[in-house]
N, C-alpha and C. Protein backbone atom coordinates (compact mmCIF):
# COMPACT_ATOMS: atom_id res chain seq x y z
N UNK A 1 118.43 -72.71 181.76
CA UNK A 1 117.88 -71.42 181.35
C UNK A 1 117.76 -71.39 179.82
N UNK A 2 116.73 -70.95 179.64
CA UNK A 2 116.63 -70.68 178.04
C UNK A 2 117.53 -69.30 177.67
N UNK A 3 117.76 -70.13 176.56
CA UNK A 3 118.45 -68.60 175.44
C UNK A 3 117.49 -67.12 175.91
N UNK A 4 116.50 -68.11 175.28
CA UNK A 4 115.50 -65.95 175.49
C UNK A 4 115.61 -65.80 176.52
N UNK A 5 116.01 -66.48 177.59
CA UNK A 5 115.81 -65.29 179.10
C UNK A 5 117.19 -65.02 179.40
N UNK A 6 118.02 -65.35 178.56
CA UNK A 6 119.59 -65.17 179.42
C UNK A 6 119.78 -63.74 179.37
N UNK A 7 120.18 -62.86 180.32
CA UNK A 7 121.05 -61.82 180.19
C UNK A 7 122.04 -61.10 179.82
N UNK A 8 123.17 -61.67 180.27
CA UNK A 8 124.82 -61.45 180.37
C UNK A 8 125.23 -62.45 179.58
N UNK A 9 125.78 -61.72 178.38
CA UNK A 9 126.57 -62.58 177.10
C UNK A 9 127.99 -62.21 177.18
N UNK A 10 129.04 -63.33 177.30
CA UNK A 10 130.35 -62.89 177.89
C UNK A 10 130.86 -63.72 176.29
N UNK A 11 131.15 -62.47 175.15
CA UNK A 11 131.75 -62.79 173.90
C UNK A 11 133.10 -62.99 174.03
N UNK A 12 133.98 -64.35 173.42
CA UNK A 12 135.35 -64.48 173.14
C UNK A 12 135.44 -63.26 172.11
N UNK A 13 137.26 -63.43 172.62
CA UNK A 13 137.74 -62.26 171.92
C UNK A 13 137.81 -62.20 170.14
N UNK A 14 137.24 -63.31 169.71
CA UNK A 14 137.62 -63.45 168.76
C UNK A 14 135.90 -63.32 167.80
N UNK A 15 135.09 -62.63 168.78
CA UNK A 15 133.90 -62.23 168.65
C UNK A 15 134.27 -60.32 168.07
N UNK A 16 134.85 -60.46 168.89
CA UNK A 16 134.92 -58.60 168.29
C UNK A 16 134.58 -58.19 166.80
N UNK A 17 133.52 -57.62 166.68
CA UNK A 17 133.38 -56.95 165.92
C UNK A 17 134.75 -56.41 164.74
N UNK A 18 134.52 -56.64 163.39
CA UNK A 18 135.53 -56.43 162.25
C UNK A 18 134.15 -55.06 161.29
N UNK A 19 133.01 -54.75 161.90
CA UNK A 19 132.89 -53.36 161.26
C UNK A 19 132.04 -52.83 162.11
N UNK A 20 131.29 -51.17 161.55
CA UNK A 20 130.50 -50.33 162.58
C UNK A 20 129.50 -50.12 161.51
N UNK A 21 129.00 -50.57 162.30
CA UNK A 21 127.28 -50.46 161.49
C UNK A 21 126.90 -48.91 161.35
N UNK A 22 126.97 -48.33 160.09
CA UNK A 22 126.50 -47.07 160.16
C UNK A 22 124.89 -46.47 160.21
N UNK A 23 124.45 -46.38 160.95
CA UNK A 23 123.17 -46.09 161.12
C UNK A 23 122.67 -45.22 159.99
N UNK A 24 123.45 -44.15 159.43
CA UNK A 24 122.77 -42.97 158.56
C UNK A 24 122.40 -43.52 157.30
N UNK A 25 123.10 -45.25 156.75
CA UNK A 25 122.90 -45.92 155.49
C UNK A 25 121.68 -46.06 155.82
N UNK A 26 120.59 -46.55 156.53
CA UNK A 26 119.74 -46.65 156.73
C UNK A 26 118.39 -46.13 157.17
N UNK A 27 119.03 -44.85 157.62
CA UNK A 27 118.02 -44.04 158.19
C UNK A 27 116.92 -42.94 157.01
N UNK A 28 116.20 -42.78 157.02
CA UNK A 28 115.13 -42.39 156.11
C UNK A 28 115.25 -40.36 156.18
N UNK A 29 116.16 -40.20 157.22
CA UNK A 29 116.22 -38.61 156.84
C UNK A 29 118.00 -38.47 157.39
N UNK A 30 117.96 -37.51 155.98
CA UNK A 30 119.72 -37.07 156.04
C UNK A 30 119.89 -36.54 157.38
N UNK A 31 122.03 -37.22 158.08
CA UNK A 31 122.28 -36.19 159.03
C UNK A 31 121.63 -34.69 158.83
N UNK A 32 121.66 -34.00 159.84
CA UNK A 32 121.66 -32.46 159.96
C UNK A 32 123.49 -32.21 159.80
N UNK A 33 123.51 -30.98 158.81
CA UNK A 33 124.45 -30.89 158.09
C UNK A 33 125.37 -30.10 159.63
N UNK A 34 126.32 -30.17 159.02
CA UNK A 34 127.20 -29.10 160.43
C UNK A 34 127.87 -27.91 159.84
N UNK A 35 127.26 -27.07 161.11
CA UNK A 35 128.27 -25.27 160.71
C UNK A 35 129.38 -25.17 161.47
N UNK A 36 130.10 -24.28 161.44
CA UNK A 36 131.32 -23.59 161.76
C UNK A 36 130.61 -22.57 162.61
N UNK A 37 130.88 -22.65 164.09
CA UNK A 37 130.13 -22.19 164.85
C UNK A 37 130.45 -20.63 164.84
N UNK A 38 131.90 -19.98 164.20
CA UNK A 38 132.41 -18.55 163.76
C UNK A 38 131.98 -18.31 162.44
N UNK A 39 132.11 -18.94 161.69
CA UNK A 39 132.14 -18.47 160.51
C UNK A 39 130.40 -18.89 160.02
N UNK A 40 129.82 -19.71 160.74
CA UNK A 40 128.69 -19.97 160.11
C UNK A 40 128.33 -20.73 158.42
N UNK A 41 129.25 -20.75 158.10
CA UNK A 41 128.80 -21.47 156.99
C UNK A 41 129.18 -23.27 156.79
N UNK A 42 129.07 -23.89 155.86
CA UNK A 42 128.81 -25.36 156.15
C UNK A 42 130.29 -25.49 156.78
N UNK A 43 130.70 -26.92 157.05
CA UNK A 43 132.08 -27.39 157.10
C UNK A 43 132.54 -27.99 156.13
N UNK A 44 133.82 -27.57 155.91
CA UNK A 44 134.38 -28.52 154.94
C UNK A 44 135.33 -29.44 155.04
N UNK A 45 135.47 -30.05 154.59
CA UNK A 45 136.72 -31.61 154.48
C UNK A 45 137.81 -30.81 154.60
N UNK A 46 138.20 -29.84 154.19
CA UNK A 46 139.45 -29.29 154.62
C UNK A 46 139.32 -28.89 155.76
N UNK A 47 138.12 -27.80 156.38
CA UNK A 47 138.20 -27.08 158.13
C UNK A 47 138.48 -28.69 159.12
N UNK A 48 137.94 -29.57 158.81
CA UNK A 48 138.00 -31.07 159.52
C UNK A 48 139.26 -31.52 159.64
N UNK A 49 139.92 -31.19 158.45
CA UNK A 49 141.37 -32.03 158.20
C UNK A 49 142.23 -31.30 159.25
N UNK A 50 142.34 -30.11 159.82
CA UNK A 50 142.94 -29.01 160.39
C UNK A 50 142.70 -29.96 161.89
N UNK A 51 141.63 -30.52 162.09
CA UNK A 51 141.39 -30.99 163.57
C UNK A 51 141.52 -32.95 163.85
N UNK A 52 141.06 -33.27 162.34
CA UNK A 52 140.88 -34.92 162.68
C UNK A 52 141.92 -35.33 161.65
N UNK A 53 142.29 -36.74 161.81
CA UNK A 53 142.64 -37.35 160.30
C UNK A 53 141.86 -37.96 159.62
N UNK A 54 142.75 -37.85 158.63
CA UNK A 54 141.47 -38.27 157.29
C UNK A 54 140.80 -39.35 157.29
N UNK A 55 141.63 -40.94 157.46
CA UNK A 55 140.25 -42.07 157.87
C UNK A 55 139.22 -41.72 158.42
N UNK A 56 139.48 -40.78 159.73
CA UNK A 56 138.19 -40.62 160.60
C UNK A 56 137.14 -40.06 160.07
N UNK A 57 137.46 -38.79 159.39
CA UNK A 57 136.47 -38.26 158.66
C UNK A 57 135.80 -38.73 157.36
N UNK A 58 136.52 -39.40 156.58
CA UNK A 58 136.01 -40.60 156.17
C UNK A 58 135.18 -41.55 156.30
N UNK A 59 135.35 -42.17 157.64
CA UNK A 59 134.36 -42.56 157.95
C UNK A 59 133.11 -42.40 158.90
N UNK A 60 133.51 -40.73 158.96
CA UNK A 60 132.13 -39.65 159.69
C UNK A 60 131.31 -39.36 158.32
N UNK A 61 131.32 -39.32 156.96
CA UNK A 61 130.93 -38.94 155.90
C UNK A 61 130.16 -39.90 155.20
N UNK A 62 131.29 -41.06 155.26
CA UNK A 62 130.66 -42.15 154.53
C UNK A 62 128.95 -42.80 154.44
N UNK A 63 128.90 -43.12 153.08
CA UNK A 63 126.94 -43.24 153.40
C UNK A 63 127.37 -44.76 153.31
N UNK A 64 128.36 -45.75 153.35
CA UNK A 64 127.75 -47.09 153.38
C UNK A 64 127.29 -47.82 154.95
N UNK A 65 127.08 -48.69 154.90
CA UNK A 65 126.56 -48.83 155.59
C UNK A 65 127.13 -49.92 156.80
N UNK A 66 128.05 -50.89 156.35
CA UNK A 66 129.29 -50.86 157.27
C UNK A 66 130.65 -50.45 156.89
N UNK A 67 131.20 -50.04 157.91
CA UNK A 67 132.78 -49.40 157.92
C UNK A 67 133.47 -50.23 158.58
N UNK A 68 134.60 -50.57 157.89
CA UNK A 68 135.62 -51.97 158.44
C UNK A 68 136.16 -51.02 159.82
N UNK A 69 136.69 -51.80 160.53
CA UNK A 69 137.10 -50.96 161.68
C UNK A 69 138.76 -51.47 161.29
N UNK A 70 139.57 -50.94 161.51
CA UNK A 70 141.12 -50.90 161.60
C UNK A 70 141.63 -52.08 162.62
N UNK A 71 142.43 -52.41 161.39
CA UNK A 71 143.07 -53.69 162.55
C UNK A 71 143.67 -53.29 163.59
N UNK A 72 144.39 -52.29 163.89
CA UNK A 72 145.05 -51.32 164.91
C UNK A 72 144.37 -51.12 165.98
N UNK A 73 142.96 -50.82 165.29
CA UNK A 73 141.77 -50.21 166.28
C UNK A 73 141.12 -51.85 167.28
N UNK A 74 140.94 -52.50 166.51
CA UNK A 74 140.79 -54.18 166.99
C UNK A 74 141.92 -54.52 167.79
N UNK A 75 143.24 -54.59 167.52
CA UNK A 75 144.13 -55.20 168.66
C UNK A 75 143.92 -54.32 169.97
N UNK A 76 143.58 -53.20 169.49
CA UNK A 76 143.49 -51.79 170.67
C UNK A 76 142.24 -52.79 171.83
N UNK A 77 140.94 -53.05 170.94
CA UNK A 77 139.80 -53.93 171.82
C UNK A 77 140.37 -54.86 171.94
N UNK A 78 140.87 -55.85 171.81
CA UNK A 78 141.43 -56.85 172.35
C UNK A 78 142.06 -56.93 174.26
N UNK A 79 142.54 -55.86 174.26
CA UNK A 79 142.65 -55.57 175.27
C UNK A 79 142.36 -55.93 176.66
N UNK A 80 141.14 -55.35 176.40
CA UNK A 80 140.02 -55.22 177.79
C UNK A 80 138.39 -55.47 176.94
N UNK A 81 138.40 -55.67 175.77
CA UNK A 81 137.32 -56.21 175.15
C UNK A 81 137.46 -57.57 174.80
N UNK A 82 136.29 -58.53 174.81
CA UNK A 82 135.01 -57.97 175.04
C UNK A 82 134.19 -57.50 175.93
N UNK A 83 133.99 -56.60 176.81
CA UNK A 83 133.18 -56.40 178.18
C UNK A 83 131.67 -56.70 177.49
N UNK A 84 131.07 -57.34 178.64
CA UNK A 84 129.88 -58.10 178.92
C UNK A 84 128.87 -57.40 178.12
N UNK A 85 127.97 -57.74 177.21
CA UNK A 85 126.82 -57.09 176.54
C UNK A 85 125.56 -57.98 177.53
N UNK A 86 124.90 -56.91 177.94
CA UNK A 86 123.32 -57.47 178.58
C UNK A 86 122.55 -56.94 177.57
N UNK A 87 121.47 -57.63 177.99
CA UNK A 87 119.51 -57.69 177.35
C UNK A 87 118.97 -57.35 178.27
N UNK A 88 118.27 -55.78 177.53
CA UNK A 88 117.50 -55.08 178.56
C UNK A 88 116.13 -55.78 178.70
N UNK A 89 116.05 -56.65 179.21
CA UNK A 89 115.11 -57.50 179.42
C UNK A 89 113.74 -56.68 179.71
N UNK A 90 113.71 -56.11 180.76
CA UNK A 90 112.84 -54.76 181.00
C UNK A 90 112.51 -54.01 180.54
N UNK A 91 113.56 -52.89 179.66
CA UNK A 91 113.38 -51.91 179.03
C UNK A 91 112.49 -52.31 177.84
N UNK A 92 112.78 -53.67 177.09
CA UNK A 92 111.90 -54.08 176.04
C UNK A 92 110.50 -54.48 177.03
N UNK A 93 110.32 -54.35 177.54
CA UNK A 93 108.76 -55.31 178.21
C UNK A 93 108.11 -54.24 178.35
N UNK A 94 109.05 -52.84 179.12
CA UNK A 94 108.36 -51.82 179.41
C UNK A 94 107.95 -50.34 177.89
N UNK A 95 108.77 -50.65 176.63
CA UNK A 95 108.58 -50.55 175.44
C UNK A 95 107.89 -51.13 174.71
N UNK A 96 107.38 -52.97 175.05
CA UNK A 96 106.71 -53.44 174.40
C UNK A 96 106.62 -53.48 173.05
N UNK A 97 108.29 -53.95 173.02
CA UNK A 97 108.40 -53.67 171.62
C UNK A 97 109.19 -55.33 171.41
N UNK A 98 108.91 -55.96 170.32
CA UNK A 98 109.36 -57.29 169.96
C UNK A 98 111.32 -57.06 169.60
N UNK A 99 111.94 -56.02 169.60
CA UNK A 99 113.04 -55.78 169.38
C UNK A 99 113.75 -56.37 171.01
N UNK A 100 115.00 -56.95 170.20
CA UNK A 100 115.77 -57.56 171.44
C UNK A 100 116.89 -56.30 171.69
N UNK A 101 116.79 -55.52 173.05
CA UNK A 101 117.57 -54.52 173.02
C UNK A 101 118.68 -55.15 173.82
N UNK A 102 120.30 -54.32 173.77
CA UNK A 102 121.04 -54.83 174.38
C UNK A 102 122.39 -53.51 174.87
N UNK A 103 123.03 -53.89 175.72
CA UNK A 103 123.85 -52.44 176.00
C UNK A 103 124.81 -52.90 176.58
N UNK A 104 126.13 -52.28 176.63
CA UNK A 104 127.58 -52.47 176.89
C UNK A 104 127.77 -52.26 178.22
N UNK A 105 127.97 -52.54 179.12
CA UNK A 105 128.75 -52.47 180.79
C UNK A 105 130.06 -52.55 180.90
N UNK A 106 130.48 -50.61 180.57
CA UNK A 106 131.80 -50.59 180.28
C UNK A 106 132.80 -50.24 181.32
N UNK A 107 131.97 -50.62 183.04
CA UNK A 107 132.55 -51.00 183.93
C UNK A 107 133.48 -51.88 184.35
N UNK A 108 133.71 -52.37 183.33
CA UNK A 108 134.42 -53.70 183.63
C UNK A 108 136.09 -53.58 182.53
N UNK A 109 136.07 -51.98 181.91
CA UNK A 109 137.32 -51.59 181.60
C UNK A 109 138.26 -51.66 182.21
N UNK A 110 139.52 -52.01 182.32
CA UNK A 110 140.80 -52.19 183.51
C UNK A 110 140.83 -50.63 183.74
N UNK A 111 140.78 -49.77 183.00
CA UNK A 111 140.96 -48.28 182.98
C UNK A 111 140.00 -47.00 183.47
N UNK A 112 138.67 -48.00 183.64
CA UNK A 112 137.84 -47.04 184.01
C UNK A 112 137.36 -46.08 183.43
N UNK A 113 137.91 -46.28 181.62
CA UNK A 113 137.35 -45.43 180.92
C UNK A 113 136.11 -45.39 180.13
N UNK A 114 134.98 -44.84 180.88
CA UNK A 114 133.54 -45.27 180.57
C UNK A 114 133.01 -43.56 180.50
């Protein structure tokens, strides 16, 4: 079988991902800003801090464009990751678009948490 037609890519663990590609570094129009669904006015880094911790929001804010992921957060995937990444083989044919698309089958969690 050729590379281009294979489907099901079964990554060693030592494939896992070390950042998260932030999409908004790249994207050509700013998030939509967020309100305070009572109070109506913007949110701030402090109303956030009251609900998340601070890395997280940190790296909900951040404009670069990758974010290291936490070694904590990596032994966490280690786990039960890597589960199987397929190529929507179809979905691109029926898009007709030269982009190689691909998507997670997170059926295969021991936990069932999908």
């Amino acid at each position: 079988m050729k590379d281009q037609d294979q489907t099901r890519f079964l990554l060693h663990e030592s494939d896992i991902p070390r950042f998260w590609y932030n999409m908004n570094a790249d994207s050509p129009v700013a998030p939509t800003p967020v309100f305070n669904p009572i109070t109506k006015e913007l949110i701030t880094k402090d109303a956030l801090e009251v609900l998340f911790p601070v890395p997280l929001i940190e790296q909900e804010v951040t404009t670069e464009r990758f974010v290291p992921i936490p070694e904590e957060v990596r032994e966490i995937y280690r786990l039960y990751r890597p589960t199987s990444l397929i190529r929507a083989h179809r979905l691109e044919k029926e898009l007709n678009t030269p982009a190689h698309i691909y998507f997670k089958f997170e059926g295969e969690s021991p936990a069932g948490s999908h």
